[in-house]
Protein backbone atom coordinates (compact mmCIF):
# COMPACT_ATOMS: atom_id res chain seq x y z
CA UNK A 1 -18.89 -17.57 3.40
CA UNK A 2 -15.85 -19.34 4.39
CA UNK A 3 -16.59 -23.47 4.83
CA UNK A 4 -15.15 -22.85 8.72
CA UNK A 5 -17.36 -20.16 9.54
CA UNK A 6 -17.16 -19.23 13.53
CA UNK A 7 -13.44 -20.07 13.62
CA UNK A 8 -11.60 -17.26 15.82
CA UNK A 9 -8.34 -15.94 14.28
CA UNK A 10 -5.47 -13.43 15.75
CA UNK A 11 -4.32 -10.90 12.74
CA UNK A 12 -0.71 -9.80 14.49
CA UNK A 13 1.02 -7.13 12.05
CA UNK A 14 1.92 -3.36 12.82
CA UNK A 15 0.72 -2.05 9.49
CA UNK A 16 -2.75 -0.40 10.68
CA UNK A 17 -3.83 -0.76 6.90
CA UNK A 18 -3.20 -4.38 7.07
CA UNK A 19 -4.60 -5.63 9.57
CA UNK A 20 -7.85 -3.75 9.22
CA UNK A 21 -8.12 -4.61 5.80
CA UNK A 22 -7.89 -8.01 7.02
CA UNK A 23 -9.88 -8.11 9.75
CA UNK A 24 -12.90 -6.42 7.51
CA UNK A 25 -12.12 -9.16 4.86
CA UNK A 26 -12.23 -12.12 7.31
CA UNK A 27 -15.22 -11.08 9.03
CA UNK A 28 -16.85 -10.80 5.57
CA UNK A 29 -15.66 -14.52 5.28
CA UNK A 30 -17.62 -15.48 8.34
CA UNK A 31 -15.22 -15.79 10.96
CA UNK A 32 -14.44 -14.04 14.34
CA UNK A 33 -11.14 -11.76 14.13
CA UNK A 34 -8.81 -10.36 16.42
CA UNK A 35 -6.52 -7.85 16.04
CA UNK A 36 -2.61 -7.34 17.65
CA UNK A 37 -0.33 -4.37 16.65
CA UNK A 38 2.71 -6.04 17.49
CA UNK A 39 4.15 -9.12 19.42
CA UNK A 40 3.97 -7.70 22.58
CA UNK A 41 -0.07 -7.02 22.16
CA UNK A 42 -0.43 -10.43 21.03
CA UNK A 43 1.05 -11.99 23.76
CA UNK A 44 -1.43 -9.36 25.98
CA UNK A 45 -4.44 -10.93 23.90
CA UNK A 46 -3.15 -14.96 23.96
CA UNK A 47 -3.18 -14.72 28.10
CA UNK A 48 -6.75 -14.41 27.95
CA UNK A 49 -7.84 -16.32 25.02
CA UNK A 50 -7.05 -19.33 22.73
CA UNK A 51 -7.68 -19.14 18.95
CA UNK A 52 -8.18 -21.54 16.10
CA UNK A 53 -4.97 -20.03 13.76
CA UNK A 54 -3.08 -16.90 14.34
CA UNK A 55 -1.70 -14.54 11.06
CA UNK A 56 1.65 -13.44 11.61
CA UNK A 57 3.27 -10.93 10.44
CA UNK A 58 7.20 -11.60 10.33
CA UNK A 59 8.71 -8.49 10.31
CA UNK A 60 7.69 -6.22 13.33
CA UNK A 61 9.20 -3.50 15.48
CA UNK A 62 10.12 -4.86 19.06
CA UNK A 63 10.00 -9.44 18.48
CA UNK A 64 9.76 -10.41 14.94
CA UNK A 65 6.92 -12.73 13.83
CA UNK A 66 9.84 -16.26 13.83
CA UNK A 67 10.57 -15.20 17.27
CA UNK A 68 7.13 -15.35 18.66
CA UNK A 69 5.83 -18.21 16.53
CA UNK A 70 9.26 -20.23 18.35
CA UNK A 71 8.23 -19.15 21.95
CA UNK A 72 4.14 -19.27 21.12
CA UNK A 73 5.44 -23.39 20.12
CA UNK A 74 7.10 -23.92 23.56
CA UNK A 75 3.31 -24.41 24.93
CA UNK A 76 0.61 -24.10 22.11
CA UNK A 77 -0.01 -25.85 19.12
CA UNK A 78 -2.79 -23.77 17.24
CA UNK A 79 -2.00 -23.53 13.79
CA UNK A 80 0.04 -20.25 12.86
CA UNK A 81 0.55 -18.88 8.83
CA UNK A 82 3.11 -16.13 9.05
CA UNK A 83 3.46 -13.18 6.36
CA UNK A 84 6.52 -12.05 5.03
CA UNK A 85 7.85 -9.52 2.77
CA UNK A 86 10.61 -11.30 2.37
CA UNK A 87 10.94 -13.60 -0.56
CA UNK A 88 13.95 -15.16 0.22
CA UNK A 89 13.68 -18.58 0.93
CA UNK A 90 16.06 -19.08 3.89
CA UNK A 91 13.39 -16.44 5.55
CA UNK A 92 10.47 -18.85 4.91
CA UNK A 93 12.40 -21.84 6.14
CA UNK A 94 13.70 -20.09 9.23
CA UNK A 95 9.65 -19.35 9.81
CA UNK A 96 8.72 -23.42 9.34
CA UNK A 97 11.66 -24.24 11.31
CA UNK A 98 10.43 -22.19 13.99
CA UNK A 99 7.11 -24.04 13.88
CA UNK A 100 4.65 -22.12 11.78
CA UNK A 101 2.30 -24.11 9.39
CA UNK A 102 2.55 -22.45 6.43
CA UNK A 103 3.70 -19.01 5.06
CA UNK A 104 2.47 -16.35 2.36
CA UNK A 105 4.67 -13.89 0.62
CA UNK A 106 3.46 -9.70 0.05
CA UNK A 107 1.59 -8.82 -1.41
CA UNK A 108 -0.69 -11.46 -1.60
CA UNK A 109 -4.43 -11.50 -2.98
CA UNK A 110 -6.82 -11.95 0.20
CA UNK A 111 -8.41 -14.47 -1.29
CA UNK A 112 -5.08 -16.39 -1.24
CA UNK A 113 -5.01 -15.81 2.52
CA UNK A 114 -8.28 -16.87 2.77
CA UNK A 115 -7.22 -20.31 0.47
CA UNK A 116 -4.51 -20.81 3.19
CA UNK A 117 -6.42 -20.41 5.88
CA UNK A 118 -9.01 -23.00 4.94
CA UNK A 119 -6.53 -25.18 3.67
CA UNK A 120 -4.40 -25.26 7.52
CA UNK A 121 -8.36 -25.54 9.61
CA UNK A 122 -9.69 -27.68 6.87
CA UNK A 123 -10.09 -31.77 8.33
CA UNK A 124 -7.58 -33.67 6.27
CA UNK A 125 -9.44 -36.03 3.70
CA UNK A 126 -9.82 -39.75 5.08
CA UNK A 127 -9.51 -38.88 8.58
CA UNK A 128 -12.74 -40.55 9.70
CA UNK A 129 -12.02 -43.63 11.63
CA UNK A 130 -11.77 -47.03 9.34
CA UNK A 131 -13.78 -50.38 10.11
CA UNK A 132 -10.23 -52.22 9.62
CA UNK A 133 -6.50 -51.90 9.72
CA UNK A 134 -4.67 -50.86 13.21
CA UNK A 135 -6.47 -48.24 15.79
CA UNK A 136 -2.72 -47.35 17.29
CA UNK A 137 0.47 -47.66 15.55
CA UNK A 138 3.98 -48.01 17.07
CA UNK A 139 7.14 -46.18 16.50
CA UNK A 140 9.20 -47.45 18.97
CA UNK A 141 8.89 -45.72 22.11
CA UNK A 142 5.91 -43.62 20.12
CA UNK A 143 2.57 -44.82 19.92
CA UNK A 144 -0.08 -42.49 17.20
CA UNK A 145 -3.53 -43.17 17.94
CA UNK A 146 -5.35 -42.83 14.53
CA UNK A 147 -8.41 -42.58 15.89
CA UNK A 148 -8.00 -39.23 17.91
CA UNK A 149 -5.28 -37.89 16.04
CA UNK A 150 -2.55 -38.10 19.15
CA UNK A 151 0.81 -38.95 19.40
CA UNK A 152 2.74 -40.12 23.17
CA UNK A 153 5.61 -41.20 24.31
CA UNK A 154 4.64 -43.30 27.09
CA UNK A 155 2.16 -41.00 29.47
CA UNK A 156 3.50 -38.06 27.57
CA UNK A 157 1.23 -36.45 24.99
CA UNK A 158 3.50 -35.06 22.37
CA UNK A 159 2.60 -31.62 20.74
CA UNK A 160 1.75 -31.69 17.05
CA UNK A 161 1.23 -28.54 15.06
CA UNK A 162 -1.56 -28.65 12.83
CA UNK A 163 0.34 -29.29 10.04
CA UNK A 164 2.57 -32.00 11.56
CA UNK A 165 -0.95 -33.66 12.57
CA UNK A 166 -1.96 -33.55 8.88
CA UNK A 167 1.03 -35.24 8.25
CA UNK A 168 0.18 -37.98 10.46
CA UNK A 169 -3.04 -38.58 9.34
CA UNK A 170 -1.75 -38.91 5.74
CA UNK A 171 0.49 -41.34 6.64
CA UNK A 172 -1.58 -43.18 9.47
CA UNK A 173 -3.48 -43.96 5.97
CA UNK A 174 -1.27 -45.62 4.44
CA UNK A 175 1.62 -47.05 6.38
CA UNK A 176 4.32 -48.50 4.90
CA UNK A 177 3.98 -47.03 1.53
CA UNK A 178 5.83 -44.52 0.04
CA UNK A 179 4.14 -40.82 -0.56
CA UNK A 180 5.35 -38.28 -3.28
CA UNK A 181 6.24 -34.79 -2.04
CA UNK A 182 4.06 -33.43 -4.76
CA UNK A 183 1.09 -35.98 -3.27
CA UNK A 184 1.48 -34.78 0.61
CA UNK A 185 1.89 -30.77 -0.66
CA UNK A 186 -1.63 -31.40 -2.35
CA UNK A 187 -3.16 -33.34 0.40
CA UNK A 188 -2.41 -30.01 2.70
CA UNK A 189 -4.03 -28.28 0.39
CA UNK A 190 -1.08 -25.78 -0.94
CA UNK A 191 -0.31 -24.51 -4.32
CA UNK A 192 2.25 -26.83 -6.01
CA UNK A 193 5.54 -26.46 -6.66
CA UNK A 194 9.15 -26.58 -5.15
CA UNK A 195 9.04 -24.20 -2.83
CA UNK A 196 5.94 -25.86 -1.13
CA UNK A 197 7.70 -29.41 -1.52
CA UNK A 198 10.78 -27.82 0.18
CA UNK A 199 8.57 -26.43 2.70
CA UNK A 200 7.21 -30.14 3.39
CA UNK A 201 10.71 -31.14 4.02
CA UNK A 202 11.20 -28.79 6.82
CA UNK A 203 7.74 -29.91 8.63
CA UNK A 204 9.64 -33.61 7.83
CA UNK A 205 12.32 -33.03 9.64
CA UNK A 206 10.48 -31.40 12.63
CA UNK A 207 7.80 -34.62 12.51
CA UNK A 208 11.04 -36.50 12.70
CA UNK A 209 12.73 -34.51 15.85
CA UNK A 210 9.03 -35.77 17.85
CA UNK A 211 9.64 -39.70 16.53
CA UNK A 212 12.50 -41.04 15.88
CA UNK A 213 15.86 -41.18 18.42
CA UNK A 214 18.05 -39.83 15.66
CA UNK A 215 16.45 -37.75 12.73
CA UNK A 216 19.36 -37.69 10.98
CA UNK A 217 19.06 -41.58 10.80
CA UNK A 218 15.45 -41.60 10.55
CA UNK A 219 13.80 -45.40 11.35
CA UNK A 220 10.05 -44.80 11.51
CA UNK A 221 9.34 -41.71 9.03
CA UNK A 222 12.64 -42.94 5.97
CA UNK A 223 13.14 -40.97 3.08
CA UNK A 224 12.48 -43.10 -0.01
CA UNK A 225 14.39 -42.20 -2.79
CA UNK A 226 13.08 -40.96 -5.85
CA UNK A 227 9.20 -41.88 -4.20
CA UNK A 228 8.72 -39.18 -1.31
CA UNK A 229 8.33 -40.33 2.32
CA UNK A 230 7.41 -43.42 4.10
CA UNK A 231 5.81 -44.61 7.87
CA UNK A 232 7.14 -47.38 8.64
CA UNK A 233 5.23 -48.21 12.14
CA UNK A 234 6.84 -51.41 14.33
């Protein structure tokens, strides 16, 4: 049984073999599933419904999987892991970019998918509220409230996607020191290596874009050389 049993999930990809594969898998693994054929049925299903993470398939007749998982970030922020049979890695960044949370390359074992998924719905170690240290800390105009996980900009609640929330809390942890690429990749629970570190550094630079008033000349969330990344609250 999966450890986030009762967790609803949208399987969007037009192979029929797929996604009932997947669907039969998932509900073995305790959780409610959906099924979409295509973008278009998705979006059909989503009026109607929320769910706790969506698997998207990236390549689809009619609106690719990047395409929807940009528009679906205009106004959501459940968690999204897109599929790809691509394995080219400008096709995985143009996915992250676009706001998913992670990605997984076919053919994949379902029990990697199932990995993923727990690793994306999975509370982020140490997020229970400490005794001491700051309750809110302040990025300029940005305040992050530690305690509930939220980030404003004055009476404006700022959209995080699960992974860029993970972030947070990692770093809400431990502000003002430095964090390896290889550390944050294993703190969101990901198979190592550089292609999961350069994924990291694309949900960076979109943490940044929410922050700082240039991320190009990042202030708040700095680049430490040779060390990883850095908060560096006010």
């Amino acid at each position: 049984m999966s450890q986030n049993a009762e967790a609803h999930l949208l399987i969007v990809d037009d192979d029929e073999r797929i996604r009932t594969l997947l669907q039969k898998f998932l509900i073995r693994n305790g959780f409610w599933v959906t099924a979409a054929r295509d973008a278009e049925h998705a979006r059909r299903i989503l009026t109607g419904l929320d769910f706790d993470l969506i698997v998207l398939d990236v390549m689809m007749p009619g609106e690719d999987g990047v395409s929807l998982t940009r528009s679906l970030r205009e106004d959501r922020d459940m968690p999204i892991l897109l599929l790809t049979a691509k394995s080219e890695v400008e096709d995985r960044i143009a996915g992250l970019e676009a706001g998913a949370d992670d990605y997984l390359v076919k053919p994949f074992e379902p029990k990697e998918l199932l990995l993923r998924i727990n690793a994306i719905l999975r509370r982020m170690p140490g997020e229970e509220a400490r005794d001491e240290g700051p309750k809110v800390l302040y990025l300029g105009p940005v305040r992050y409230d530690i305690e509930r996980g939220e980030m404003w900009h004055g009476q404006e609640l700022i959209r995080l996607t699960a992974t860029e929330s993970a972030l947070m809390r990692i770093f809400s942890h431990c502000p003002g020191e430095a964090v390896a690429r290889s550390k944050l990749v294993e703190d969101l629970g990901r198979a190592g290596g550089q292609a999961q570190e350069r994924a990291v550094d694309v949900q960076i630079t979109r943490l940044r874009r929410k922050i700082e008033a240039d991320p190009k000349q990042p202030r708040y969330l700095q680049t430490v050389r040779g060390a990883g990344y850095m908060l560096a609250p006010d």
